[in-house]
N, C-alpha and C. Protein backbone atom coordinates (compact mmCIF):
# COMPACT_ATOMS: atom_id res chain seq x y z
N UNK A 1 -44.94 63.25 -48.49
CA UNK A 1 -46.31 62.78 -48.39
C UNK A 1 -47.14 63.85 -47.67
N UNK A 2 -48.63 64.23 -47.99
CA UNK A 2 -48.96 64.97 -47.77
C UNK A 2 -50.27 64.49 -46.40
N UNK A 3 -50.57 65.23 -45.57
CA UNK A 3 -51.68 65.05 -44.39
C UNK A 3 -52.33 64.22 -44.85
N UNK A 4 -53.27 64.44 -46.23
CA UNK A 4 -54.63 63.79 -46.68
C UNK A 4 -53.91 62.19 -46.95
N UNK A 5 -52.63 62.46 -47.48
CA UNK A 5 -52.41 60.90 -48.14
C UNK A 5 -51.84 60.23 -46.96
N UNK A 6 -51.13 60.50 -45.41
CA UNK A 6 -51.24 59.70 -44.88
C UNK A 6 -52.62 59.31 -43.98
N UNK A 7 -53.53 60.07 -44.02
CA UNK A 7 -54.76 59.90 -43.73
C UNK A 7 -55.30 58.74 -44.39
N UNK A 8 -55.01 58.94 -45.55
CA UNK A 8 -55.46 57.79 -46.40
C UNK A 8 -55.24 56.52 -45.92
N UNK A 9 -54.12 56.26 -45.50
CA UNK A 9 -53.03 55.23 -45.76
C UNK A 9 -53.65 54.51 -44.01
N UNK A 10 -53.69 55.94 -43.38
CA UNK A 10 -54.14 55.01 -41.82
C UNK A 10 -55.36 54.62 -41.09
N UNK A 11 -56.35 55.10 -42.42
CA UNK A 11 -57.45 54.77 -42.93
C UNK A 11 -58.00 53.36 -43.07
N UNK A 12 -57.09 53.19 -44.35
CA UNK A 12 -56.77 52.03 -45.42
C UNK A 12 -56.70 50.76 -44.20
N UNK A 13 -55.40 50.99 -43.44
CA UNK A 13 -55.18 50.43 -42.49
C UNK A 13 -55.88 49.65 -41.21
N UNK A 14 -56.55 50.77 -40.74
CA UNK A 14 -57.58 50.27 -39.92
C UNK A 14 -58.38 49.35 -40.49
N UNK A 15 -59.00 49.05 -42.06
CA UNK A 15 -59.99 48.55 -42.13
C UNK A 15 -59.57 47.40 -43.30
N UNK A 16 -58.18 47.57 -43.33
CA UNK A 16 -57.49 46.21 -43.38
C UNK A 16 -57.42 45.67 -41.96
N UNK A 17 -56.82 45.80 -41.38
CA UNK A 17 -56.08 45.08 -39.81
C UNK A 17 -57.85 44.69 -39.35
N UNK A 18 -58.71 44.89 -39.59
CA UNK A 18 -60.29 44.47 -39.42
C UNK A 18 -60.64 43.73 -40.41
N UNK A 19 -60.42 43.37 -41.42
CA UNK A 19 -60.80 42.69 -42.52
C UNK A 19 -61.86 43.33 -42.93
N UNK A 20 -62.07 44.87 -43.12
CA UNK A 20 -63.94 45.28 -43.48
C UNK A 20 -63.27 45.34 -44.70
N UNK A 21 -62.15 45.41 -45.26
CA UNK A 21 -62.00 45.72 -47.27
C UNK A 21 -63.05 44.94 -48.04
N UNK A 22 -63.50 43.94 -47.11
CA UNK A 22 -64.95 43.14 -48.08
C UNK A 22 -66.24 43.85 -48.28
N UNK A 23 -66.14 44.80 -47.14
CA UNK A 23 -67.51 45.41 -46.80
C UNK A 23 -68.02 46.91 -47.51
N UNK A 24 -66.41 47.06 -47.84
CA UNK A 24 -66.12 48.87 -48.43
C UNK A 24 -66.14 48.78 -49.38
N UNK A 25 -67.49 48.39 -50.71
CA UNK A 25 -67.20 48.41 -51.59
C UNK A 25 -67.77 50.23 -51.89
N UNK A 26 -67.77 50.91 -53.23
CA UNK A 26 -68.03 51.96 -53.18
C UNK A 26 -69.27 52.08 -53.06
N UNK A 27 -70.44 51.65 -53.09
CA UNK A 27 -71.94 51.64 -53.06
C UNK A 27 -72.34 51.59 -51.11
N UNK A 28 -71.13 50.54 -50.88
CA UNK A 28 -71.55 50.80 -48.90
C UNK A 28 -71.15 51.76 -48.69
N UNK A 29 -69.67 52.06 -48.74
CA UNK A 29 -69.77 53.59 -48.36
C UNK A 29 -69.94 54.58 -48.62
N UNK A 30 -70.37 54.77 -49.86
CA UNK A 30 -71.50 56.16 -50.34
C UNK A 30 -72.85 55.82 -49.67
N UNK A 31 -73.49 55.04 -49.09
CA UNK A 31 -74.47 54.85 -48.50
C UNK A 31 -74.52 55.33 -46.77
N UNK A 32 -73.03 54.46 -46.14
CA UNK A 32 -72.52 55.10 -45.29
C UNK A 32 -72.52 56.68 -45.05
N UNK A 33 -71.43 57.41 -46.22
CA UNK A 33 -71.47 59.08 -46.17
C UNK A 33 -72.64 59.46 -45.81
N UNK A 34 -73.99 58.73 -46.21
CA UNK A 34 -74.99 59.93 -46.53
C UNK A 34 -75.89 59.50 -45.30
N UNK A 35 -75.66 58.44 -44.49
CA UNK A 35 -76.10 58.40 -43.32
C UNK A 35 -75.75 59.30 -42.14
N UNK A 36 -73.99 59.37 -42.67
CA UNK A 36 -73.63 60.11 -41.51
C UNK A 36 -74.01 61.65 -41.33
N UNK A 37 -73.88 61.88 -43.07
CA UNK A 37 -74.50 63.29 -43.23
C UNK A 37 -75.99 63.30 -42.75
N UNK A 38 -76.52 62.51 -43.29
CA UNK A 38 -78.50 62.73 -42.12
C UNK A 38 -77.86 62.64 -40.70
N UNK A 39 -77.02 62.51 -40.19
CA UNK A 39 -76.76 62.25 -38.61
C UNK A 39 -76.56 64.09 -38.67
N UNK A 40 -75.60 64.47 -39.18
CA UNK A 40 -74.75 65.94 -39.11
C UNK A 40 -76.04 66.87 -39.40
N UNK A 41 -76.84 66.08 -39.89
CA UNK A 41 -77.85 67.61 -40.14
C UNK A 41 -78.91 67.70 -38.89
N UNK A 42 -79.43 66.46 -38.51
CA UNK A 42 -80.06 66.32 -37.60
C UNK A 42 -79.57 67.75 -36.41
N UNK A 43 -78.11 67.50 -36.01
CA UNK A 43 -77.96 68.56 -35.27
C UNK A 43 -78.30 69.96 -35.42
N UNK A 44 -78.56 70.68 -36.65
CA UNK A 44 -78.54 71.68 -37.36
C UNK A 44 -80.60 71.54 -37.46
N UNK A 45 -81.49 70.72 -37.79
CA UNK A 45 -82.84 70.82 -38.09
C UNK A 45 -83.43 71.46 -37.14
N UNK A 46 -83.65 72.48 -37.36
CA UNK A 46 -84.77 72.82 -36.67
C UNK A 46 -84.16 74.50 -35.89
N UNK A 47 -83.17 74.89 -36.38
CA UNK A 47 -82.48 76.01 -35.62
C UNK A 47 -82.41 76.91 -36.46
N UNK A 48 -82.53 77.98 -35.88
CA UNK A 48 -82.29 79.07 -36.94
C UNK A 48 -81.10 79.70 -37.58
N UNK A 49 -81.17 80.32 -38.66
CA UNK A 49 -79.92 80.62 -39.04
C UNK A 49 -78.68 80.54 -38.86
N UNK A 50 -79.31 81.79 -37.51
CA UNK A 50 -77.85 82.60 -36.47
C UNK A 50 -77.64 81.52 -35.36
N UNK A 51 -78.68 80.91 -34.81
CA UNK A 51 -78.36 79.58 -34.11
C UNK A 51 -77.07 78.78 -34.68
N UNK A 52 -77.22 77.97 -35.74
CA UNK A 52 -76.56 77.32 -36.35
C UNK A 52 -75.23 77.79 -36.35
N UNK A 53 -74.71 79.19 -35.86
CA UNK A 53 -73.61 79.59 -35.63
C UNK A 53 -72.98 80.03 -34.18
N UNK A 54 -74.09 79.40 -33.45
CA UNK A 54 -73.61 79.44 -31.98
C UNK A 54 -74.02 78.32 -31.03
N UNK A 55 -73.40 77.37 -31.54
CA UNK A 55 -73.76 75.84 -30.86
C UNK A 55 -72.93 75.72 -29.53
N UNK A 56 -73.84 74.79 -28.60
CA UNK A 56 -73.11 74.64 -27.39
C UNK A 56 -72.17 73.69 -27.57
N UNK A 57 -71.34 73.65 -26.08
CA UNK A 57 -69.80 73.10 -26.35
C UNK A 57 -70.23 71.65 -27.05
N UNK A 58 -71.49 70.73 -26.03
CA UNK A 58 -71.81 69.66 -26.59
C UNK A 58 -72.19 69.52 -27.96
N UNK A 59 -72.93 70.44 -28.36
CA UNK A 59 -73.50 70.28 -29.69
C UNK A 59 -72.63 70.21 -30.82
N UNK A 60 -71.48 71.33 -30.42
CA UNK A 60 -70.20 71.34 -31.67
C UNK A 60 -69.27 70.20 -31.42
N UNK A 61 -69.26 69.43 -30.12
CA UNK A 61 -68.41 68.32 -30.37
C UNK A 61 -69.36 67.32 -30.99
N UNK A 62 -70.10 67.17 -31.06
CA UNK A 62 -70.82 65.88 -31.99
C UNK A 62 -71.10 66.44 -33.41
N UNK A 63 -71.60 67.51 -33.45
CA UNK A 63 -70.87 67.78 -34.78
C UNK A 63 -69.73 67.45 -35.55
N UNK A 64 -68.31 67.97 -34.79
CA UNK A 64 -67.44 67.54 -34.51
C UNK A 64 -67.27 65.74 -35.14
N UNK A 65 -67.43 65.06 -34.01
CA UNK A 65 -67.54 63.63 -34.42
C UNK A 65 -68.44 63.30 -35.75
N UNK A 66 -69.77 63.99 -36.63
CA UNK A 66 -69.87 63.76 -37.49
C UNK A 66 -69.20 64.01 -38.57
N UNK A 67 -68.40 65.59 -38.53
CA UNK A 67 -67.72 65.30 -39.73
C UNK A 67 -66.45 65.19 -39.92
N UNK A 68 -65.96 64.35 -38.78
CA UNK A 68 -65.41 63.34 -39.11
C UNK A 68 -65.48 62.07 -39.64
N UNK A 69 -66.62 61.49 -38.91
CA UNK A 69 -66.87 60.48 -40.09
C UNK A 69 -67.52 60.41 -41.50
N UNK A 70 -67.69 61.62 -41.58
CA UNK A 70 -68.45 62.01 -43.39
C UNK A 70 -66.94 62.27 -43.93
N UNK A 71 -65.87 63.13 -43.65
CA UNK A 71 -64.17 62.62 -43.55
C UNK A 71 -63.70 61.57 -44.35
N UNK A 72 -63.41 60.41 -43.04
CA UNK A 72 -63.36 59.33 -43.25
C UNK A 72 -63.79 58.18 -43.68
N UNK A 73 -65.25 58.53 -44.50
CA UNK A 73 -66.40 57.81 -45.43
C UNK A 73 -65.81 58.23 -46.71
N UNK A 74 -65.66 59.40 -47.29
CA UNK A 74 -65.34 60.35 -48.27
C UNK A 74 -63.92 60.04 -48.60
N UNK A 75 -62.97 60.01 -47.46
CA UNK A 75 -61.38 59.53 -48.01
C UNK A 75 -61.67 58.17 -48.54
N UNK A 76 -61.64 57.15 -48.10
CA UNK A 76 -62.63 56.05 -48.14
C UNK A 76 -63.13 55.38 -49.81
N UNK A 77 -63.58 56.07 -49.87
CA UNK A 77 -64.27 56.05 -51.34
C UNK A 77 -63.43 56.13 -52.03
N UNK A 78 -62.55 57.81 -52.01
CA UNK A 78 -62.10 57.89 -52.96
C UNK A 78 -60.71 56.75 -52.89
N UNK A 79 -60.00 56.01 -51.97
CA UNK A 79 -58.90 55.52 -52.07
C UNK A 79 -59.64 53.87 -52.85
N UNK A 80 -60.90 53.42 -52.43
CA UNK A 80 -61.93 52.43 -53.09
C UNK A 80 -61.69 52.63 -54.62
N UNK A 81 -61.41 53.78 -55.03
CA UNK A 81 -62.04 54.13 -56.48
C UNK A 81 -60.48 54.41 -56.97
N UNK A 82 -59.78 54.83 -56.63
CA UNK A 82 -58.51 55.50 -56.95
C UNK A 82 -58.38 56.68 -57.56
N UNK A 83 -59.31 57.34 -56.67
CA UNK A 83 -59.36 58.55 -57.00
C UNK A 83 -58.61 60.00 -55.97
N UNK A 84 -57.74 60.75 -56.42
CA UNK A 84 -56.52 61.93 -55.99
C UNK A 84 -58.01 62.91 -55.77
N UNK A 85 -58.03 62.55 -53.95
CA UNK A 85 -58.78 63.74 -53.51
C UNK A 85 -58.71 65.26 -53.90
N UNK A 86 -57.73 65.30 -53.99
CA UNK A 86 -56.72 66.62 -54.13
C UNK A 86 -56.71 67.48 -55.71
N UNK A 87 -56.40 66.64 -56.42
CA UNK A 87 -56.18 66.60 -57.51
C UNK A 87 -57.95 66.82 -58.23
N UNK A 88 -58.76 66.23 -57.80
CA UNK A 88 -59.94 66.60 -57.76
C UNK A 88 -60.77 67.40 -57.71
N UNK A 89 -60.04 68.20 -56.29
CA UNK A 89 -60.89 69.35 -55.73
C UNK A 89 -60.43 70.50 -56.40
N UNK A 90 -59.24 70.46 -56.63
CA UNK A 90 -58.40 71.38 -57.69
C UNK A 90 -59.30 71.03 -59.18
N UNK A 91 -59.65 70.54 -59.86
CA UNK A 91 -60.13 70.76 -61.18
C UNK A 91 -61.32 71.44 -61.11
N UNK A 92 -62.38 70.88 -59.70
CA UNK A 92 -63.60 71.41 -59.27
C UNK A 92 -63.43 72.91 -59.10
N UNK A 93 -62.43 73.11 -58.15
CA UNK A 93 -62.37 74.44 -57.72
C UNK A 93 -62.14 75.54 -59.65
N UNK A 94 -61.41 74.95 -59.77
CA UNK A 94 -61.10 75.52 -61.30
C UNK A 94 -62.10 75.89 -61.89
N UNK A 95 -63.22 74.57 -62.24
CA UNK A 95 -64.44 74.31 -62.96
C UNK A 95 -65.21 75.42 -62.49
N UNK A 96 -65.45 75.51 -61.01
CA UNK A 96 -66.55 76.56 -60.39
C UNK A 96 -65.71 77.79 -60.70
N UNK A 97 -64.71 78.31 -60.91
CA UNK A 97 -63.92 79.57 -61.15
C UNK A 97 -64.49 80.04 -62.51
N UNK A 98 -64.53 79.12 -63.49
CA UNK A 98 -65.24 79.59 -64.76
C UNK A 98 -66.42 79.78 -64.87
N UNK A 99 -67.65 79.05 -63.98
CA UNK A 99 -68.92 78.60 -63.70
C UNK A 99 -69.34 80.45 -63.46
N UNK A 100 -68.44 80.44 -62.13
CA UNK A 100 -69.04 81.80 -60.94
C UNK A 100 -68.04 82.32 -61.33
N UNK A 101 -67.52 83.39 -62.51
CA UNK A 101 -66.82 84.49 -62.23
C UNK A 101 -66.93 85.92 -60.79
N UNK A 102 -66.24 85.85 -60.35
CA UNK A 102 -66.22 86.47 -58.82
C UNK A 102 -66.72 87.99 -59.15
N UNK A 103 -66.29 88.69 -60.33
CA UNK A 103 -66.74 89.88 -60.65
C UNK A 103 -68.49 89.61 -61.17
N UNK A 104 -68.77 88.90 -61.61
CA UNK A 104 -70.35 88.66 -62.28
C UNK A 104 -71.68 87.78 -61.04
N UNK A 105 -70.83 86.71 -60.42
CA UNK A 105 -71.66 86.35 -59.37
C UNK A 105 -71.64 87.06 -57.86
N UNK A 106 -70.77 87.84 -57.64
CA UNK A 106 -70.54 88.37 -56.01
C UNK A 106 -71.86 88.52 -55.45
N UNK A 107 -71.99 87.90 -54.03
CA UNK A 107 -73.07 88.09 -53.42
C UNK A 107 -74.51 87.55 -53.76
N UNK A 108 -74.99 86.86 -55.28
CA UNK A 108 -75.66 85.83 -55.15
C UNK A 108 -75.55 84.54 -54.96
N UNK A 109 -76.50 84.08 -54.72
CA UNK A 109 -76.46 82.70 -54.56
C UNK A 109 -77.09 82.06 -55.85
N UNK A 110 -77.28 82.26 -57.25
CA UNK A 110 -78.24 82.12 -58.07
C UNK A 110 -77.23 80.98 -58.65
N UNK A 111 -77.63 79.69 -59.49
CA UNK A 111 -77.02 78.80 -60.32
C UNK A 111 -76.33 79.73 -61.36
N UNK A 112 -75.39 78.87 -61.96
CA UNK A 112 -74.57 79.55 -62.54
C UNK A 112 -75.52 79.38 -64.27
N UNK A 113 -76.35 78.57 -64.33
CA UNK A 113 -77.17 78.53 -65.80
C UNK A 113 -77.91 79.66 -65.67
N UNK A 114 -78.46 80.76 -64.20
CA UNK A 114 -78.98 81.52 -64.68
C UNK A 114 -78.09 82.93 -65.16
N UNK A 115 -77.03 82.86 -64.88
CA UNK A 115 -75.99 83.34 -65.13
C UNK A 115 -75.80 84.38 -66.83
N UNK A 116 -76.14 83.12 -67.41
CA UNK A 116 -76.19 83.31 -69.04
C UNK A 116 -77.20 83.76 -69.61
């Protein structure tokens, strides 16, 4: 068994042994994720660039605590849906490999439709 899938599992757990499985349907917690993510950016608004890469001890632990729970919103879902996090990110990663050839996109940031 792998990190992510007992993650899953002690996940799952917690919010069985709470009875929230009523509450997690996939629409709450995709609603959830994207709260927590407006929480995670909040820390980041308003700073500059190079800021954003030198946060104080406090600032990176609540960071920290947000993405974890954008994490554990995101595992969440996908175990809601029955969907192989993993298995996922691997087709994505694939998908963007054909999208952004590494020799043709290096160093922009441009969509891959302008690409063509």
């Amino acid at each position: 068994m792998n990190e992510l899938e007992e993650l899953r599992i002690r996940i799952a757990r917690f919010a069985s042994e709470r009875d929230w499985d009523q509450f997690h349907s996939p629409k709450n917690l995709s609603m959830a994720l994207i709260v927590e993510a407006g929480e995670l950016l909040e820390h980041f608004q308003w700073l500059k660039q190079d800021e954003s890469f030198e946060l104080p001890q406090d600032k990176l632990a609540a960071v920290e605590e947000e993405l974890a729970d954008i994490l554990v919103y995101l595992i969440r879902i996908a175990d809601r849906l029955g969907i192989d996090l993993l298995s996922a990110t691997d087709r994505k990663i694939r998908a963007n490999e054909a999208k952004y050839p590494a020799d043709i996109v290096r160093g922009s940031a441009r969509k891959y439709t302008e690409y063509l």
